[in-house]
C-alpha atoms as a PDB file:
ATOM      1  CA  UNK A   1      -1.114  12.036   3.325  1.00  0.00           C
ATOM      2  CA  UNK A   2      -0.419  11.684   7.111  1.00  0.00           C
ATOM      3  CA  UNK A   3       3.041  10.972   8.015  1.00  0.00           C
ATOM      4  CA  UNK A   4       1.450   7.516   9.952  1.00  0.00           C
ATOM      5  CA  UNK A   5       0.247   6.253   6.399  1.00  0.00           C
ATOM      6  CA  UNK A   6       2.760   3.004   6.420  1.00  0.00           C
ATOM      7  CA  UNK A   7       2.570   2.332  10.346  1.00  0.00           C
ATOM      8  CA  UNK A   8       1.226  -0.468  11.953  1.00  0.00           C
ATOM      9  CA  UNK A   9      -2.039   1.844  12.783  1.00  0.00           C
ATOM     10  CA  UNK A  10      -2.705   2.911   9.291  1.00  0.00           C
ATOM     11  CA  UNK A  11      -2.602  -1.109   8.650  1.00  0.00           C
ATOM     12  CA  UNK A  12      -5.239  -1.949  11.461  1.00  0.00           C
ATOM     13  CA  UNK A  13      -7.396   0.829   9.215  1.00  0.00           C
ATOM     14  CA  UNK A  14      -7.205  -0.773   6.378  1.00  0.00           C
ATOM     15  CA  UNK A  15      -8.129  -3.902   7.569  1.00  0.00           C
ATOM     16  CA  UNK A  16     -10.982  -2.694   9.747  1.00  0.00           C
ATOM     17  CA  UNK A  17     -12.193  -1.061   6.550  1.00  0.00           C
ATOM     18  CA  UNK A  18     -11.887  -4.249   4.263  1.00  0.00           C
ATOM     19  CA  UNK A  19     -14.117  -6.226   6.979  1.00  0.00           C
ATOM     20  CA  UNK A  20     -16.823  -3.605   6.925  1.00  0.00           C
ATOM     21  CA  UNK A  21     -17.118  -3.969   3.298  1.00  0.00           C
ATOM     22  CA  UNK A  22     -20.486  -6.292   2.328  1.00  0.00           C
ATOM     23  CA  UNK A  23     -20.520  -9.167   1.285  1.00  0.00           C
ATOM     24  CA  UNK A  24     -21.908 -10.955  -1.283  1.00  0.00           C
ATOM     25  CA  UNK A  25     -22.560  -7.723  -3.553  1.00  0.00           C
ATOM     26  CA  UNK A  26     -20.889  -7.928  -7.278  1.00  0.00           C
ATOM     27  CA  UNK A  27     -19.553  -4.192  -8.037  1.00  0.00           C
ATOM     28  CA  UNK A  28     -17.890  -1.408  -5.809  1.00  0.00           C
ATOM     29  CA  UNK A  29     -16.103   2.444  -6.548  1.00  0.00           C
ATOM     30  CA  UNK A  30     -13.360   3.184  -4.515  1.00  0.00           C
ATOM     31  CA  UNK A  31     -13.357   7.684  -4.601  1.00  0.00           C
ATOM     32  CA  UNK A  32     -10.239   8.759  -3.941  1.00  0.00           C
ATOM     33  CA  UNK A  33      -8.115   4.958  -4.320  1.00  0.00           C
ATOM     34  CA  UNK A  34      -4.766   7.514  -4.395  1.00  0.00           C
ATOM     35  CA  UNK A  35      -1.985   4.208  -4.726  1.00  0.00           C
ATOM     36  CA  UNK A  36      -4.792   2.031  -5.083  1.00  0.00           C
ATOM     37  CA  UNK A  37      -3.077   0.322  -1.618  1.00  0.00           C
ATOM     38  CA  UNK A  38      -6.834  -0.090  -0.668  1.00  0.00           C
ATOM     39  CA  UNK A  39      -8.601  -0.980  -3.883  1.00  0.00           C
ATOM     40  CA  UNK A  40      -5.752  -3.546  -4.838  1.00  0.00           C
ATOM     41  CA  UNK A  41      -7.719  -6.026  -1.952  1.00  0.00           C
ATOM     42  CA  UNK A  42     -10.871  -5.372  -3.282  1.00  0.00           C
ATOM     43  CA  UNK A  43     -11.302  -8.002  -6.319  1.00  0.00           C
ATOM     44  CA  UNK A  44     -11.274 -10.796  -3.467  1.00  0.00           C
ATOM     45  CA  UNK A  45     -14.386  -9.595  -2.427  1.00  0.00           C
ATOM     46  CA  UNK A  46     -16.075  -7.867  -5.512  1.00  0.00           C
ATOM     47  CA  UNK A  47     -16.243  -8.957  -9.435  1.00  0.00           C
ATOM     48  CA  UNK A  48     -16.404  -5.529 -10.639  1.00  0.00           C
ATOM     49  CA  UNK A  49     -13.964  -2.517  -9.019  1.00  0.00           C
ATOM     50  CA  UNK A  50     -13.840   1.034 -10.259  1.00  0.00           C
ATOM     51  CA  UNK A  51     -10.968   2.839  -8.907  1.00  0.00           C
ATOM     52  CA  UNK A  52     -11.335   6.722  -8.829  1.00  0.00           C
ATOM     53  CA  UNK A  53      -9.101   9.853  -8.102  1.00  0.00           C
ATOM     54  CA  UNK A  54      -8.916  13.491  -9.381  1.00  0.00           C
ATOM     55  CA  UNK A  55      -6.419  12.118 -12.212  1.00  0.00           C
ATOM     56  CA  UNK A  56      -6.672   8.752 -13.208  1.00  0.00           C
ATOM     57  CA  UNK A  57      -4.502   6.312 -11.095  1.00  0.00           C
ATOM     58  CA  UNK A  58      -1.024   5.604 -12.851  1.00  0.00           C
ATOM     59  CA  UNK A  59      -1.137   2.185 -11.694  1.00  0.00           C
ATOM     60  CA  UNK A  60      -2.633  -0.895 -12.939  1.00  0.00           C
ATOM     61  CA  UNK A  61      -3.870  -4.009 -11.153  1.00  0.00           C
ATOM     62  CA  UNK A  62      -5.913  -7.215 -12.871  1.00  0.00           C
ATOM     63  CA  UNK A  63      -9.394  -6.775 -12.296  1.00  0.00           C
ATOM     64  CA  UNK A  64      -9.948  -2.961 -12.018  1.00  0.00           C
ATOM     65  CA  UNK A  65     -10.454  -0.294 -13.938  1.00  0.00           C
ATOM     66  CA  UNK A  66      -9.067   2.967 -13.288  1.00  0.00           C
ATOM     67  CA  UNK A  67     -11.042   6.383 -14.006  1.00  0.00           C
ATOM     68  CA  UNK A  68     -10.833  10.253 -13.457  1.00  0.00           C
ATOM     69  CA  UNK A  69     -13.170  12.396 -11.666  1.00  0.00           C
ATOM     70  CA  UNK A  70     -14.912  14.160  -8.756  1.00  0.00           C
ATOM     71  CA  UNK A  71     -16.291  13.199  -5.995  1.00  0.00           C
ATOM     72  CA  UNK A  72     -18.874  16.345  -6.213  1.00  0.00           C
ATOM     73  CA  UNK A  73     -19.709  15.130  -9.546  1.00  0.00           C
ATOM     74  CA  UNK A  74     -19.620  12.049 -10.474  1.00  0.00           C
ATOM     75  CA  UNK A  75     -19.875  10.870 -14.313  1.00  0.00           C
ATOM     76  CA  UNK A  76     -21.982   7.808 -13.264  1.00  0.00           C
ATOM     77  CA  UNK A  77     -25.408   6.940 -13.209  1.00  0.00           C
ATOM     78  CA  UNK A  78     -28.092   6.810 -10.458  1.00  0.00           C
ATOM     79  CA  UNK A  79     -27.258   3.276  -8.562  1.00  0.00           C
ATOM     80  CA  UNK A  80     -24.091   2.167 -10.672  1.00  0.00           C
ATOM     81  CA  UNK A  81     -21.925   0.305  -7.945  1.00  0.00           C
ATOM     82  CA  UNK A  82     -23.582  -2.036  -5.516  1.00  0.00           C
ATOM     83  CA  UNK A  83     -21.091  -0.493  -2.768  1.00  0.00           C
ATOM     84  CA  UNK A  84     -19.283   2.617  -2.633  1.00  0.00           C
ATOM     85  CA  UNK A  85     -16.037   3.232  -0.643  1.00  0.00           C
ATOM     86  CA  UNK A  86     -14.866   6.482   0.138  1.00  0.00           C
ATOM     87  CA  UNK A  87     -12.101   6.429   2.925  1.00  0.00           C
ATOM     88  CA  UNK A  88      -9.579   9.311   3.958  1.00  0.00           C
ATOM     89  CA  UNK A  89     -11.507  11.965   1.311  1.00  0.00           C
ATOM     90  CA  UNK A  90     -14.512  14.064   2.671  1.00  0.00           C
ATOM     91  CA  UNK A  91     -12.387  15.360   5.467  1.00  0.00           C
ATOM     92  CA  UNK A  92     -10.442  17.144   2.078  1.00  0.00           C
ATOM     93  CA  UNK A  93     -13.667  18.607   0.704  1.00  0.00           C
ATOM     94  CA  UNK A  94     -15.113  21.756   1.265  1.00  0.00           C
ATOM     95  CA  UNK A  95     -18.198  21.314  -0.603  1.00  0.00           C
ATOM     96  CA  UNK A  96     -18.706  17.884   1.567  1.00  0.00           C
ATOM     97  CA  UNK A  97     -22.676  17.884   1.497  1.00  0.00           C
ATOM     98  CA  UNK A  98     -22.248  17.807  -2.573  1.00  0.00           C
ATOM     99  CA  UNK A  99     -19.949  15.263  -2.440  1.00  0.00           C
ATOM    100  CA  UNK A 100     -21.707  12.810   0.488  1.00  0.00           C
ATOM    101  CA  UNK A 101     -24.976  13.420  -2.003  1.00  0.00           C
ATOM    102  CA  UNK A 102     -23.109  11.928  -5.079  1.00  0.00           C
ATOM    103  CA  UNK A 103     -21.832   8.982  -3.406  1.00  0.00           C
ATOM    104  CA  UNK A 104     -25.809   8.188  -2.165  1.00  0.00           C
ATOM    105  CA  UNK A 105     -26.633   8.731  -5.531  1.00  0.00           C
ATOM    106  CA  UNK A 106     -24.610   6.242  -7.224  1.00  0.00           C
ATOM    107  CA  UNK A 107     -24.773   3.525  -4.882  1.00  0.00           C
ATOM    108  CA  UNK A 108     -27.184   0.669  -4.978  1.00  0.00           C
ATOM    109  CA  UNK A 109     -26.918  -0.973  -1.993  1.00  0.00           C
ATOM    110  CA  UNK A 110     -24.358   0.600   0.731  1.00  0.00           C
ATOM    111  CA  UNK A 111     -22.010   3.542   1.311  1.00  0.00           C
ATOM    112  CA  UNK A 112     -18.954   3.178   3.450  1.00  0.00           C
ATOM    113  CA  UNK A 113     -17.024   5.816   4.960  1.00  0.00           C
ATOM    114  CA  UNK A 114     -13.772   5.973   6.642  1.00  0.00           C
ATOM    115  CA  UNK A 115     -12.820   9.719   7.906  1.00  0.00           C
ATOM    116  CA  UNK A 116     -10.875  10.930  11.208  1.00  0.00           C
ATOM    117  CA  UNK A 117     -12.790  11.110  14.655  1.00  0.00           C
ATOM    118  CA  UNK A 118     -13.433  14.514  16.046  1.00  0.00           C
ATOM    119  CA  UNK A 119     -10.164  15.669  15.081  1.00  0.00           C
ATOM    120  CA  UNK A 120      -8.849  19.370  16.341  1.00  0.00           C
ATOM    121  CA  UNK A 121      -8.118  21.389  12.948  1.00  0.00           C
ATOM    122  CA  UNK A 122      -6.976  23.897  15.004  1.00  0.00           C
ATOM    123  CA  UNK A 123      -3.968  21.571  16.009  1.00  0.00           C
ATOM    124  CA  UNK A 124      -1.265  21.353  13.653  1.00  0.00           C
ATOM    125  CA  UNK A 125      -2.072  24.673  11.271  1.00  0.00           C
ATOM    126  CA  UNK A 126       0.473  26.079   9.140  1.00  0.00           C
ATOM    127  CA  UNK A 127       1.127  29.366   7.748  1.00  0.00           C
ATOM    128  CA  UNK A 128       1.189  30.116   4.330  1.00  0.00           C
ATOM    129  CA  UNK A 129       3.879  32.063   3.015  1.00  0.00           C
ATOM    130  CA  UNK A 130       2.082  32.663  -0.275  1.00  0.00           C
ATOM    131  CA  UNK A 131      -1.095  34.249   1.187  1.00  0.00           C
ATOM    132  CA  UNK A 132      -0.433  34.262   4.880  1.00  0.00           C
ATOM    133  CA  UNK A 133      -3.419  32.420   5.756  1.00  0.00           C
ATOM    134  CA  UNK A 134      -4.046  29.446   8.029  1.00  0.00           C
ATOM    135  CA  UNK A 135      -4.136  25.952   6.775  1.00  0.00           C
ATOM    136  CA  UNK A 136      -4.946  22.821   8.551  1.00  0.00           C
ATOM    137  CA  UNK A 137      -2.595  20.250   8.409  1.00  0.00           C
ATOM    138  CA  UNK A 138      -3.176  17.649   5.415  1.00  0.00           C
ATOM    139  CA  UNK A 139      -5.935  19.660   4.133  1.00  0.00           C
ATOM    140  CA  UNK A 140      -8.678  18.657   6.208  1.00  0.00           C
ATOM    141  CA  UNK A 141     -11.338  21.199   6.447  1.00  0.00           C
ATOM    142  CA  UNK A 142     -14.274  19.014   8.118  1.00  0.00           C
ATOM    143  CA  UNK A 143     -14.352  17.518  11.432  1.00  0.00           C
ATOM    144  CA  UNK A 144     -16.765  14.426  12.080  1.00  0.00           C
ATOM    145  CA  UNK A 145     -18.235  12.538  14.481  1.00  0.00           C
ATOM    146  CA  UNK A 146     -21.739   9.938  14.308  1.00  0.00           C
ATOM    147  CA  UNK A 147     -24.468  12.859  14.289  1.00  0.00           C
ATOM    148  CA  UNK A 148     -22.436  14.566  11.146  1.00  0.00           C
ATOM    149  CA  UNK A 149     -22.187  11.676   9.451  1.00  0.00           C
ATOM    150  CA  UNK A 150     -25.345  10.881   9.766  1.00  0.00           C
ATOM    151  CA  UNK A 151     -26.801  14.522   8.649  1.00  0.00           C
ATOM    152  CA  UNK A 152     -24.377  14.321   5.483  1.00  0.00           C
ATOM    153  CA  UNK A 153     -26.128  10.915   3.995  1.00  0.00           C
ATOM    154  CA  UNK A 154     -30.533  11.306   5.293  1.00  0.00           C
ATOM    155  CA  UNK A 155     -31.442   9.720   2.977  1.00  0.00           C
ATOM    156  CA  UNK A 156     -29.548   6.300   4.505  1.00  0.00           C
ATOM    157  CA  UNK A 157     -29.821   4.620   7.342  1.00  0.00           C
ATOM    158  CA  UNK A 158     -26.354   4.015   9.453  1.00  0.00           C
ATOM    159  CA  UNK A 159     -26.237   0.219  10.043  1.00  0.00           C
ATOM    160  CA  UNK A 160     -22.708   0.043  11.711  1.00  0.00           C
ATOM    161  CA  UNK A 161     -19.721   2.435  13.017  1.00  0.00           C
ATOM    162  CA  UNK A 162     -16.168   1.114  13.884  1.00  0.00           C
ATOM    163  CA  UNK A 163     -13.252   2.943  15.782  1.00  0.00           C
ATOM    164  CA  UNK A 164      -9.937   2.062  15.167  1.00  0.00           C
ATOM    165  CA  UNK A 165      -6.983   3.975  16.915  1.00  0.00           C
ATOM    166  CA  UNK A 166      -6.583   6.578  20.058  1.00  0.00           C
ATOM    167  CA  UNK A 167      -5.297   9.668  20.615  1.00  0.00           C
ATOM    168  CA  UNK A 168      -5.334  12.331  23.222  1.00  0.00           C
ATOM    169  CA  UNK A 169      -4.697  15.130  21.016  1.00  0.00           C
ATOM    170  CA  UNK A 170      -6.010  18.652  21.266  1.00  0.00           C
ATOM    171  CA  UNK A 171      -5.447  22.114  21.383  1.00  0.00           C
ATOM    172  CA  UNK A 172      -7.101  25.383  23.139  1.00  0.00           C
ATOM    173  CA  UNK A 173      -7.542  28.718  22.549  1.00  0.00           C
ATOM    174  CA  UNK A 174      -4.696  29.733  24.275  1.00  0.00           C
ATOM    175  CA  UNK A 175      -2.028  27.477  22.958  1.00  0.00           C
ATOM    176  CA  UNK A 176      -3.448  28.518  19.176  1.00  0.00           C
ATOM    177  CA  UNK A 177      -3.139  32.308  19.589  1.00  0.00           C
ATOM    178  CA  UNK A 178       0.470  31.338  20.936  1.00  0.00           C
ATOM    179  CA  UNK A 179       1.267  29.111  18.233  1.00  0.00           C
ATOM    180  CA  UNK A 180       0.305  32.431  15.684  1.00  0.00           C
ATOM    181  CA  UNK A 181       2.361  34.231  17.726  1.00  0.00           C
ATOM    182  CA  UNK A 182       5.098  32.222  17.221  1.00  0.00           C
ATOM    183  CA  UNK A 183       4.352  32.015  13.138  1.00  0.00           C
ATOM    184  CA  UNK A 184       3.028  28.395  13.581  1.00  0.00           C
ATOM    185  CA  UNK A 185       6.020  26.618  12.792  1.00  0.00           C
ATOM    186  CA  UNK A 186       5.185  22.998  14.232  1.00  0.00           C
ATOM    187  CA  UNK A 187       2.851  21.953  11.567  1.00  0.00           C
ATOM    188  CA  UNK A 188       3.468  19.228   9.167  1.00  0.00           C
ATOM    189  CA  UNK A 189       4.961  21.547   6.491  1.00  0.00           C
ATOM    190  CA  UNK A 190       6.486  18.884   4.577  1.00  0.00           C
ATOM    191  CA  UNK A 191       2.509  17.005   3.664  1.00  0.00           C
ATOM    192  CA  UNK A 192       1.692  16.610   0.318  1.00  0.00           C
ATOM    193  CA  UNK A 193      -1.127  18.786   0.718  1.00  0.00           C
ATOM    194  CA  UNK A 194      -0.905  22.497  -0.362  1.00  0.00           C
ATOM    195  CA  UNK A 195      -2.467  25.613   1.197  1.00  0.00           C
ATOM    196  CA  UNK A 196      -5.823  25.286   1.089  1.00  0.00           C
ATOM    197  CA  UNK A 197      -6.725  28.970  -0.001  1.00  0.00           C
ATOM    198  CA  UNK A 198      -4.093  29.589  -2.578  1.00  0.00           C
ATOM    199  CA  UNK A 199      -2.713  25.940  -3.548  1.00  0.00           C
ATOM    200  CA  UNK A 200       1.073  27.346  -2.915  1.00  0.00           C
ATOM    201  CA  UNK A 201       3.425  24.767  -1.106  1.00  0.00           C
ATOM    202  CA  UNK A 202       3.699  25.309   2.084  1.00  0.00           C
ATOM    203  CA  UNK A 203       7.291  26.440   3.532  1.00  0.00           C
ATOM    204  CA  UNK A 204       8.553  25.830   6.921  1.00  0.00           C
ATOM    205  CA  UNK A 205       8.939  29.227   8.741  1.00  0.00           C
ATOM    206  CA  UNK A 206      12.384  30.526   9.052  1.00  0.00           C
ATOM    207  CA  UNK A 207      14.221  29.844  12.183  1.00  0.00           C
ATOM    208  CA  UNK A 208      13.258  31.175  14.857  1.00  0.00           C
ATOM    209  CA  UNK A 209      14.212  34.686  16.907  1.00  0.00           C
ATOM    210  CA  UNK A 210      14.239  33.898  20.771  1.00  0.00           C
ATOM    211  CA  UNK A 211      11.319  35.834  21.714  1.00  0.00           C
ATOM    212  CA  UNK A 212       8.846  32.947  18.901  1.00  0.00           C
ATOM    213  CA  UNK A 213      11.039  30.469  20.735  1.00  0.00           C
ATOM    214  CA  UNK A 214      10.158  31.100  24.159  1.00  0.00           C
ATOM    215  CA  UNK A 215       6.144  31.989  22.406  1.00  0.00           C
ATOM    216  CA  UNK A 216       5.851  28.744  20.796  1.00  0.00           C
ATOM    217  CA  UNK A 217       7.657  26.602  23.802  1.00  0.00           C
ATOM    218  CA  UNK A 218       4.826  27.871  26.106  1.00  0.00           C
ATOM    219  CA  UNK A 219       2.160  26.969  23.740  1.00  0.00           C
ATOM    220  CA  UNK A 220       3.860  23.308  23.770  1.00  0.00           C
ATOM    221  CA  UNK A 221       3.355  23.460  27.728  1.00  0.00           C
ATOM    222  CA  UNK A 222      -0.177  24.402  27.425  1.00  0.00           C
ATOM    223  CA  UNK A 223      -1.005  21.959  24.223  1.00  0.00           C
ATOM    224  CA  UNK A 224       1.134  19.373  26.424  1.00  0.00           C
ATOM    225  CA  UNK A 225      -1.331  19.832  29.491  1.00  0.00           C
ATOM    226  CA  UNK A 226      -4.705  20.088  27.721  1.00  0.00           C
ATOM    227  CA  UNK A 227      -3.942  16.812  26.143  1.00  0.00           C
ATOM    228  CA  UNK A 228      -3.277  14.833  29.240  1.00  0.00           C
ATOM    229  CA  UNK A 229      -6.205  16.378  30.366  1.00  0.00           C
ATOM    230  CA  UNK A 230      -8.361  15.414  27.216  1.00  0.00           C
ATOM    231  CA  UNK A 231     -10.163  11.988  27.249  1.00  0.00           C
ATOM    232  CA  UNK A 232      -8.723   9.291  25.158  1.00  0.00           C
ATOM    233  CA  UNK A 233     -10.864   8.979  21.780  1.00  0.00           C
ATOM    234  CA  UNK A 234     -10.753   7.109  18.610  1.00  0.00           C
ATOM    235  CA  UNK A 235      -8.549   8.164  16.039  1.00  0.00           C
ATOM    236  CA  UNK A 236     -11.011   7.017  13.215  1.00  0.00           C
ATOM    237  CA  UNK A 237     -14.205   6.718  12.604  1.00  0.00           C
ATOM    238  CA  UNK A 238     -15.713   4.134   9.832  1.00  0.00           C
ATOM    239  CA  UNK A 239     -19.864   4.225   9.030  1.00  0.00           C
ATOM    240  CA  UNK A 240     -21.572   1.821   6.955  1.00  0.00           C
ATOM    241  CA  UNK A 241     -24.551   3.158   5.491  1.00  0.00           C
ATOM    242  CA  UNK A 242     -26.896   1.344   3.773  1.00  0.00           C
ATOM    243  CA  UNK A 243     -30.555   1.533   1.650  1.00  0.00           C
ATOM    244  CA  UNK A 244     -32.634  -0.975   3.845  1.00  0.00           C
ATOM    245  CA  UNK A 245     -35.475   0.848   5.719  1.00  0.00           C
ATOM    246  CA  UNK A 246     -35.069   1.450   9.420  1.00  0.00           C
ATOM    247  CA  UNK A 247     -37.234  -0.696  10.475  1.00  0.00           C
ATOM    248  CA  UNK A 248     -35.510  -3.489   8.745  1.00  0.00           C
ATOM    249  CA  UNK A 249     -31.601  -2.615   9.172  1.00  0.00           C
ATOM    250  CA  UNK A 250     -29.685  -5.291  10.359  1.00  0.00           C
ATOM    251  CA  UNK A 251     -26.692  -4.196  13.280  1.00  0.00           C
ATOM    252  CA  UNK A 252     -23.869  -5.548  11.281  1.00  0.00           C
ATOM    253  CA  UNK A 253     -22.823  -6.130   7.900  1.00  0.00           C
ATOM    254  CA  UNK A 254     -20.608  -8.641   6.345  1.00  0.00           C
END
């Protein structure tokens, strides 16, 4: 979990996720409800609330039940939840098309997805000490924007998108192969997240020799630079998809 995850930013996210939610629908699964800080405001707005997770969520909270399983495969029926909420998950999953295709399949009505906004994987990575291979930092192995989205649910139509955030940050080529150099040591090594090729915690590098001092300082320089030169962008994007036809898809929901 990011290290912004109780900051006024991750609030605004929250919020601008609970007022894309529909309205007037009776049941809704939250994939991936983690500390259920999410799916705890959902019974004001829906009768019925699954919360879901890869091991069933050790808290409990009037009004909703708790479950195990998989986003790729999900122990539901065709159409069981009116809505489906998945926010802060896909970005996680490398079979993502299997997983986008199970959350179509079990909601009714609307899907609504909250994941970050073009995002630079390449900015961040750390090394392994396990396997010595490359992860991205909190484990996110897809990058999105609107056209992705889209392609990952064809069978809906996307009725809304929100932004909420901004950042300038971004990488190049150059400041990456410096940051290897160096033995990446600026990436969030103390996430939750494991490697993503081995599943061994990831351990801070060593400190440094002078030579990966003066390596990694100029790839700070460069990183430095190409941000300021980088447009502004959101740091989040949220998509509401929904069942209607086209033709008949209203701009906004809720």
């Amino acid at each position: 979990m990011s290290a912004i995850s109780h900051s006024a930013i991750e609030q605004e996210r929250i919020a601008d996720l609970i007022r894309l939610l529909p309205r007037g629908r009776g049941s809704i699964l939250d994939v991936g409800a983690r500390d259920g800080r999410i799916t705890q405001l959902l019974p004001r707005h829906f009768r019925e609330v699954t919360a879901l997770d890869l091991e069933r969520p050790a808290w409990e909270s009037p009004g909703i039940r708790t479950v195990a399983g998989n986003a790729c495969n999900l122990d539901f029926p065709d159409a069981s939840f009116d809505c489906v909420l998945c926010s802060e998950v896909i970005e996680h999953i490398p079979a993502v098309e299997q997983a986008c295709r199970e959350l179509a399949r079990v909601a009714r009505h609307e899907v609504v997805i909250g994941v970050p906004f073009r995002q630079d994987l390449r900015l961040g990575q750390m090394r392994c000490r396990s396997c010595g291979k490359l992860s991205p930092p909190y484990g996110h192995v897809n990058r999105f924007d609107e056209r992705r989205l889209a392609d990952l649910f064809p069978d809906l139509v996307a009725v809304q998108h929100s932004y909420v955030g901004e950042t300038r940050e971004a990488t190049n080529h150059l400041a990456v192969w410096l940051a290897r150099l160096a033995g990446n040591p600026d990436g969030p090594y103390d996430q939750q997240e494991p490697c993503i090729h081995c599943g061994a915690r990831l351990v801070r590098p060593e400190p440094l020799g002078l030579t990966a001092r003066l390596t990694r300082k100029a790839g700070v320089v460069i990183e430095r630079v190409q941000s300021s030169w980088t447009p502004p962008r959101a740091r989040w994007i949220h998509a509401v998809f929904s069942r209607r036809s086209r033709a008949a898809a209203p701009t906004a929901i809720g």
